[in-house]
PDB file of N, CA and C in Angstrom:
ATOM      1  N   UNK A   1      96.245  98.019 -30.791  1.00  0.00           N
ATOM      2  CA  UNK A   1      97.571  98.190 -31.338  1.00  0.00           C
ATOM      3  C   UNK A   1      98.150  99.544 -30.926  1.00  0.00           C
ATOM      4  N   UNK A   2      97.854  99.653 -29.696  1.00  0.00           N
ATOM      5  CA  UNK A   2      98.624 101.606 -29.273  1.00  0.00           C
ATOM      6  C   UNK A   2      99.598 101.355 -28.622  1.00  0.00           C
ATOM      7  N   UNK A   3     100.500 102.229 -28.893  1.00  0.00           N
ATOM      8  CA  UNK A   3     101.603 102.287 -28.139  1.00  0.00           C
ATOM      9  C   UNK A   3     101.584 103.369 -26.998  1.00  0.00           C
ATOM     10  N   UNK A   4     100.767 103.864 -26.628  1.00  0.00           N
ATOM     11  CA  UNK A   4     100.993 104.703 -25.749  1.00  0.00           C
ATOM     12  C   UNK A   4     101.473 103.916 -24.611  1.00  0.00           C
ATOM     13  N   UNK A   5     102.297 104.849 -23.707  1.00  0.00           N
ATOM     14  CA  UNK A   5     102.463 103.567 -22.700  1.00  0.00           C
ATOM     15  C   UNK A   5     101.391 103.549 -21.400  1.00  0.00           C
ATOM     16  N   UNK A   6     100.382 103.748 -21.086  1.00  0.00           N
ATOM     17  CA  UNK A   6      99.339 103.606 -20.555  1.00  0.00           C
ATOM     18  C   UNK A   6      98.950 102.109 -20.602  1.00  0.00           C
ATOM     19  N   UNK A   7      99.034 101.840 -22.582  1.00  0.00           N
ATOM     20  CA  UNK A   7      98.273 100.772 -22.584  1.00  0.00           C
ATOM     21  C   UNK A   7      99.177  99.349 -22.833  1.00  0.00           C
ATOM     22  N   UNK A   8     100.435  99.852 -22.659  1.00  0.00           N
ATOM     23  CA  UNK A   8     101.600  98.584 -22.775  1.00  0.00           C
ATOM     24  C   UNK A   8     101.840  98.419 -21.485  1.00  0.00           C
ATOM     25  N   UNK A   9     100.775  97.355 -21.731  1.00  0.00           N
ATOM     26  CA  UNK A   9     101.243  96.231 -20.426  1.00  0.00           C
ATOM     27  C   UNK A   9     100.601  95.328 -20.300  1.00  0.00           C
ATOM     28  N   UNK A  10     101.357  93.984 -19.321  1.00  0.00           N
ATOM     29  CA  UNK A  10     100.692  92.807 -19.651  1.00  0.00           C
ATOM     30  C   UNK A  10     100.154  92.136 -18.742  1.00  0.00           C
ATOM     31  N   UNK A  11      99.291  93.693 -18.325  1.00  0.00           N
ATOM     32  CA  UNK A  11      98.583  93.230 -17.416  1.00  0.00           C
ATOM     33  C   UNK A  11      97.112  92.681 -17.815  1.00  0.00           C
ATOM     34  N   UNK A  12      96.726  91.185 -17.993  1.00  0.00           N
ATOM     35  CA  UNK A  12      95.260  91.166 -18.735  1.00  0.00           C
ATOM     36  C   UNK A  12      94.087  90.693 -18.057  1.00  0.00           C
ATOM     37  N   UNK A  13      94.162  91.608 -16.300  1.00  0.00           N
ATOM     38  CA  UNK A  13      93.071  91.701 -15.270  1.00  0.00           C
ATOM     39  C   UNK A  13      91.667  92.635 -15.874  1.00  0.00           C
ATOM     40  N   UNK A  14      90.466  92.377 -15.757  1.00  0.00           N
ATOM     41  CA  UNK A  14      90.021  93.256 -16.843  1.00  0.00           C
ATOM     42  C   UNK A  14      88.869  92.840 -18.339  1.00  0.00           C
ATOM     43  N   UNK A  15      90.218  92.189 -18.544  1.00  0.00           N
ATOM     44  CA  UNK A  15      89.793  91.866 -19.991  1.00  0.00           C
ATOM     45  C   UNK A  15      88.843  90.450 -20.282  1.00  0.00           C
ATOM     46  N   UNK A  16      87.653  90.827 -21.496  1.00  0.00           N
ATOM     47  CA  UNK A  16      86.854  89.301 -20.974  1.00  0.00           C
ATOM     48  C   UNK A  16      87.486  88.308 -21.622  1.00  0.00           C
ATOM     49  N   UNK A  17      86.171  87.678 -21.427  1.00  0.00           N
ATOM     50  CA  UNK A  17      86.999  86.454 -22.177  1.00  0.00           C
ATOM     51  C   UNK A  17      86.928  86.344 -23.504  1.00  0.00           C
ATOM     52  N   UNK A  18      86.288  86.624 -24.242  1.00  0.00           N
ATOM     53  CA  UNK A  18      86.362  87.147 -25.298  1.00  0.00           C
ATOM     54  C   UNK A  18      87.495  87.583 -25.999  1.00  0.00           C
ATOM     55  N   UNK A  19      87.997  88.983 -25.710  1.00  0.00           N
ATOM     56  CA  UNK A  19      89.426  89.385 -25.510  1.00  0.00           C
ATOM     57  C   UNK A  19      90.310  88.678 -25.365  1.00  0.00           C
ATOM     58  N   UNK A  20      90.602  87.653 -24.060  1.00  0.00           N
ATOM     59  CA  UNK A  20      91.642  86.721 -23.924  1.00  0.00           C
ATOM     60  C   UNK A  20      91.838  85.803 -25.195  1.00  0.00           C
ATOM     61  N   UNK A  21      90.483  85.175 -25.569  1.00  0.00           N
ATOM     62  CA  UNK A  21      90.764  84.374 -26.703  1.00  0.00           C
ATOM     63  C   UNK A  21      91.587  84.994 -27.811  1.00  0.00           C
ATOM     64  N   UNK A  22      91.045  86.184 -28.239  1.00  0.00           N
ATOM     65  CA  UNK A  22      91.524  87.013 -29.328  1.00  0.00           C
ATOM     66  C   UNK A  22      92.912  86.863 -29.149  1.00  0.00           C
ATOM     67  N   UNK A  23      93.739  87.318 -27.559  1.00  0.00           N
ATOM     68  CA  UNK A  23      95.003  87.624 -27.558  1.00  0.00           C
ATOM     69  C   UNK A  23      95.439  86.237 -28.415  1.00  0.00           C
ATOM     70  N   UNK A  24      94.978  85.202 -27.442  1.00  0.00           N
ATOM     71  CA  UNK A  24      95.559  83.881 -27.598  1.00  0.00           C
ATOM     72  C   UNK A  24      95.638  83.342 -29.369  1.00  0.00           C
ATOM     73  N   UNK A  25      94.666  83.910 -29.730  1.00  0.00           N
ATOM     74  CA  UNK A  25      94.726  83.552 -31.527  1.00  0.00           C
ATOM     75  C   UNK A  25      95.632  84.187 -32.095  1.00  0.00           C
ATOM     76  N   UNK A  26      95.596  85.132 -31.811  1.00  0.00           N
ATOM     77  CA  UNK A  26      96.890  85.862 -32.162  1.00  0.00           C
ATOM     78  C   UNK A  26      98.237  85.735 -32.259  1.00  0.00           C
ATOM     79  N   UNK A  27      98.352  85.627 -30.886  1.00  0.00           N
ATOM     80  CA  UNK A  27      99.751  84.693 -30.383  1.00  0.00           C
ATOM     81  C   UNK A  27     100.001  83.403 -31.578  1.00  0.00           C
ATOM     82  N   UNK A  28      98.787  82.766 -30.797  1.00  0.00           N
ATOM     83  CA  UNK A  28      99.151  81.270 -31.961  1.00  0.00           C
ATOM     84  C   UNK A  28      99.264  81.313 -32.946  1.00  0.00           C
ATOM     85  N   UNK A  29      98.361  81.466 -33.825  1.00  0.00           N
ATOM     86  CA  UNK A  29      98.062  81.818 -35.416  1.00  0.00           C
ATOM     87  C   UNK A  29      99.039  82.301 -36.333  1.00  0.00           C
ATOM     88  N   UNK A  30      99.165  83.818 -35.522  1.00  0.00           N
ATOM     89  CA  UNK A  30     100.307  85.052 -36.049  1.00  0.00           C
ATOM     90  C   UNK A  30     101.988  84.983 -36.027  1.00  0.00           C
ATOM     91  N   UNK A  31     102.036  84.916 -34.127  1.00  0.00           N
ATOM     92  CA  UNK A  31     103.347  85.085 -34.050  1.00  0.00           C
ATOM     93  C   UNK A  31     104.052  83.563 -33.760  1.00  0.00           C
ATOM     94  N   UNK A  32     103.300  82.887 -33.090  1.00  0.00           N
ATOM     95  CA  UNK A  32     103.879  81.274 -32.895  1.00  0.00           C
ATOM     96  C   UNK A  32     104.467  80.741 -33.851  1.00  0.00           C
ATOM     97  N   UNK A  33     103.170  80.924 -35.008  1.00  0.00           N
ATOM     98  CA  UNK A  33     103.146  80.099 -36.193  1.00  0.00           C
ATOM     99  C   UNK A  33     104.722  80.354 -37.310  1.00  0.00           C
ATOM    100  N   UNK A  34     104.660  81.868 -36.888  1.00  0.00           N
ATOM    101  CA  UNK A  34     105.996  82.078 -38.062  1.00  0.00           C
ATOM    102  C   UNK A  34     107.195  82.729 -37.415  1.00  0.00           C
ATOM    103  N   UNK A  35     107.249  82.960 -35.592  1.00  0.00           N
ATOM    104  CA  UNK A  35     108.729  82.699 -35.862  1.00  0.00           C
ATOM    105  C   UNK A  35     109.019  81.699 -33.962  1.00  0.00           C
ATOM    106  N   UNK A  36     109.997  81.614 -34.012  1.00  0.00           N
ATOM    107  CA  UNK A  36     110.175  80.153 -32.802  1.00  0.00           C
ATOM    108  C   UNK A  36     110.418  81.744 -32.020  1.00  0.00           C
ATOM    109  N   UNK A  37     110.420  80.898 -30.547  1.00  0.00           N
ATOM    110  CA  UNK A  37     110.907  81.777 -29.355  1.00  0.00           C
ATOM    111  C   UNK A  37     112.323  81.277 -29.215  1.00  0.00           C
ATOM    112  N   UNK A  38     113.311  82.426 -28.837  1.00  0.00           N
ATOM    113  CA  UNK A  38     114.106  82.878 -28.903  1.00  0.00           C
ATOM    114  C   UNK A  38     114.522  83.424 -28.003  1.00  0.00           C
ATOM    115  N   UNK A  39     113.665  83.680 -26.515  1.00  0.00           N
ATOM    116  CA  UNK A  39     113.830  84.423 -25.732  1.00  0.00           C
ATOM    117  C   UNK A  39     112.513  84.939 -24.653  1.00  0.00           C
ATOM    118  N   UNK A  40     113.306  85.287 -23.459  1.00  0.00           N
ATOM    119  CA  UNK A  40     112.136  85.476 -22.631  1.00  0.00           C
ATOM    120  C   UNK A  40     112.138  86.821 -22.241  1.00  0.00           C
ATOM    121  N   UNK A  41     110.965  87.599 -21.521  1.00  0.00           N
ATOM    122  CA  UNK A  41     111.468  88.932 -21.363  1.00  0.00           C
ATOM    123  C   UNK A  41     111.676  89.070 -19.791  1.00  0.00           C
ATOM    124  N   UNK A  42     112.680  90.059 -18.972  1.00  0.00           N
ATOM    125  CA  UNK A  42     113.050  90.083 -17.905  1.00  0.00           C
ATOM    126  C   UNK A  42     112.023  89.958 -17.246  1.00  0.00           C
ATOM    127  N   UNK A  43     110.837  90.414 -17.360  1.00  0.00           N
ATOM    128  CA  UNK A  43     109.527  90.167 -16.287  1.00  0.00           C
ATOM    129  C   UNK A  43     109.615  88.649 -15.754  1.00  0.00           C
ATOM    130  N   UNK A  44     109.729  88.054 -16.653  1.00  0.00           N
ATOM    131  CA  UNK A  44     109.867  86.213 -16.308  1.00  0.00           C
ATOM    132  C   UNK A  44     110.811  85.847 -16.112  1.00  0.00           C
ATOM    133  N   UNK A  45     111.942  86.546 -16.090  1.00  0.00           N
ATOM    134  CA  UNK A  45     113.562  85.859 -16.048  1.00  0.00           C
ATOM    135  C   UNK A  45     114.033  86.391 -14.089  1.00  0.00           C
ATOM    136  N   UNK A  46     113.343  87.363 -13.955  1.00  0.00           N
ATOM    137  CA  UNK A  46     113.914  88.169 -12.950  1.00  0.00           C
ATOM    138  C   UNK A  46     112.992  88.653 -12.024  1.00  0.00           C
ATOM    139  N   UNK A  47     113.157  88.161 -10.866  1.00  0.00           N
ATOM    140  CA  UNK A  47     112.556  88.647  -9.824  1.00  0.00           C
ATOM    141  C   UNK A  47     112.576  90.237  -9.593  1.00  0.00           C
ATOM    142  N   UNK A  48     111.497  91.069  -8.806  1.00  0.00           N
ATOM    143  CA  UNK A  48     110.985  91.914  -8.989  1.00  0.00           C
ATOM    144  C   UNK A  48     112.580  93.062  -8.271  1.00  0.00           C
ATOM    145  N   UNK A  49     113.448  92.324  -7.066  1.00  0.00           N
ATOM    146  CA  UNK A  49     114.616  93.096  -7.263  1.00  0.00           C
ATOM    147  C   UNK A  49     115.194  92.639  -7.988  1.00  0.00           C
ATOM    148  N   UNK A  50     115.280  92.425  -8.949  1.00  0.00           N
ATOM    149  CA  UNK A  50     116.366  92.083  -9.787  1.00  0.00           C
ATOM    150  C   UNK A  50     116.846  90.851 -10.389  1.00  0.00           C
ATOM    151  N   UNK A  51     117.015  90.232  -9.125  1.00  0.00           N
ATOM    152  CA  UNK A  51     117.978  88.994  -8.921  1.00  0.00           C
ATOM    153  C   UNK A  51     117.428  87.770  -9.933  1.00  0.00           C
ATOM    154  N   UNK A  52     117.875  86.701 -10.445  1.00  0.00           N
ATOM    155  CA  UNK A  52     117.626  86.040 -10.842  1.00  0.00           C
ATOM    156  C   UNK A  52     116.375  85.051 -10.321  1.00  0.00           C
ATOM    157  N   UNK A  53     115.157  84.572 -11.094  1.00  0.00           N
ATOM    158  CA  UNK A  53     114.218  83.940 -11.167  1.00  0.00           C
ATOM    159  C   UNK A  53     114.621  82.192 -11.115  1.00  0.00           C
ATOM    160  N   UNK A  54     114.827  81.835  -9.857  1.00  0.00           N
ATOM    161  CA  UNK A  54     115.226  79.997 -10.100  1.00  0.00           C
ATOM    162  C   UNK A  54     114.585  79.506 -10.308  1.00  0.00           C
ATOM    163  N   UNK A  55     113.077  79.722 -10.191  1.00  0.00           N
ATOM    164  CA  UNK A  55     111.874  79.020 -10.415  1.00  0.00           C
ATOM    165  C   UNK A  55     111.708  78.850 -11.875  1.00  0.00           C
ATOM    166  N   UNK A  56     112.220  79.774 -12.360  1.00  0.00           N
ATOM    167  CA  UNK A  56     111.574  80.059 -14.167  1.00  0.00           C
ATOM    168  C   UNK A  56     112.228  78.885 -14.759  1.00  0.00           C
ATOM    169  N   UNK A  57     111.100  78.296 -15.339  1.00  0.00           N
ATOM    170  CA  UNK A  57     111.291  76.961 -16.573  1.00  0.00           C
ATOM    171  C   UNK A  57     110.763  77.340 -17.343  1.00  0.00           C
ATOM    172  N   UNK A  58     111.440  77.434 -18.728  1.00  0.00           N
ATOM    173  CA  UNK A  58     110.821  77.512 -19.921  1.00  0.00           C
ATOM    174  C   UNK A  58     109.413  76.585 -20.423  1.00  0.00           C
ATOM    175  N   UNK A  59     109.916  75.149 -20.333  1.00  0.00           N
ATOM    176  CA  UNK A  59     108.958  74.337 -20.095  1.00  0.00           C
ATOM    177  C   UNK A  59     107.806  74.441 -19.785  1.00  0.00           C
ATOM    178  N   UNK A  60     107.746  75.129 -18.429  1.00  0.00           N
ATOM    179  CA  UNK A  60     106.672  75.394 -17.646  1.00  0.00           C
ATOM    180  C   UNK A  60     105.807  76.767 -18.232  1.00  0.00           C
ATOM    181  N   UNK A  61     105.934  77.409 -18.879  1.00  0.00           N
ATOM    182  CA  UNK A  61     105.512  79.027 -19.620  1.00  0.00           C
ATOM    183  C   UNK A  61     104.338  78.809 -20.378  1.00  0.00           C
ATOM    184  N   UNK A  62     103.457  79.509 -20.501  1.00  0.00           N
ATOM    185  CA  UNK A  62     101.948  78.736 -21.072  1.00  0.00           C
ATOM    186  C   UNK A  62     102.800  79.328 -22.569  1.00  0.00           C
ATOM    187  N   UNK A  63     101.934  78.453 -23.786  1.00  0.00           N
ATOM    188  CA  UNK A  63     102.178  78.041 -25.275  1.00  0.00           C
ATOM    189  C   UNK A  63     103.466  77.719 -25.133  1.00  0.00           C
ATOM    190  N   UNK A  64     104.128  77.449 -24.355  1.00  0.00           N
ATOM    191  CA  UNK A  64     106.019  76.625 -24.710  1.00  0.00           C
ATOM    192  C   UNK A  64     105.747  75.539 -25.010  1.00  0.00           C
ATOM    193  N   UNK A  65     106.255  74.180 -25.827  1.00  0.00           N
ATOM    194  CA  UNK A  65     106.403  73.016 -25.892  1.00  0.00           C
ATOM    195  C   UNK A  65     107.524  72.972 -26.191  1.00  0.00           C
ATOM    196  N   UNK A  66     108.769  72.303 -25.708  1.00  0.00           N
ATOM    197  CA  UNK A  66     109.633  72.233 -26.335  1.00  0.00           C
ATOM    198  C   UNK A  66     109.974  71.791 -27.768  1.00  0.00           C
ATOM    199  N   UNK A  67     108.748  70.663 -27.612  1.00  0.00           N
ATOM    200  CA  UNK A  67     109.181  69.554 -29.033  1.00  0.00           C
ATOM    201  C   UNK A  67     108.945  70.668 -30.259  1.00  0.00           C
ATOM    202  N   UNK A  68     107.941  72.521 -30.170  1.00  0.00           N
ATOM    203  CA  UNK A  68     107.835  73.548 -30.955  1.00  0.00           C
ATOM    204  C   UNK A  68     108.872  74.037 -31.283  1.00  0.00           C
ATOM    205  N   UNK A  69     109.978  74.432 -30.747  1.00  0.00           N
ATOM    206  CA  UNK A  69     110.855  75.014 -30.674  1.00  0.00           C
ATOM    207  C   UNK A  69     112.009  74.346 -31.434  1.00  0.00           C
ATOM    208  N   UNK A  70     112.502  72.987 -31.658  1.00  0.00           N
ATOM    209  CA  UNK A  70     113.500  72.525 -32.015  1.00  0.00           C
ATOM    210  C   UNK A  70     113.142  71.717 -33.653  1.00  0.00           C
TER     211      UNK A  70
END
């Protein structure tokens, strides 16, 4: 839970698997569970100059389901 910015990032090369699960319970359990997505962050919306991401489907985003969301 640090905020330094060293350790904000989402980058999760590294980490075992162990760890991964944890993130993933988390995600699900914690933040899935009590509030909907709402939004994506520019890393996924936007290619690295800038420009818009055509490829990006929500759909396609690991934990998205749509039928969750509505």
């Amino acid at each position: 839970m640090s905020l330094k910015p060293a350790d904000l990032t989402s980058d999760t090369t590294g980490l075992t698997e162990e760890q991964l699960k944890s993130l993933d319970s988390i995600f699900e359990e914690t933040y899935k569970a009590k509030y909907p997505i709402v939004g994506y962050t520019a890393a996924r919306l936007l290619n690295k100059d800038g420009s818009p991401n055509e490829d990006f489907k929500p759909e396609d985003q690991p934990h998205f389901q749509i039928k969750d969301e509505f």
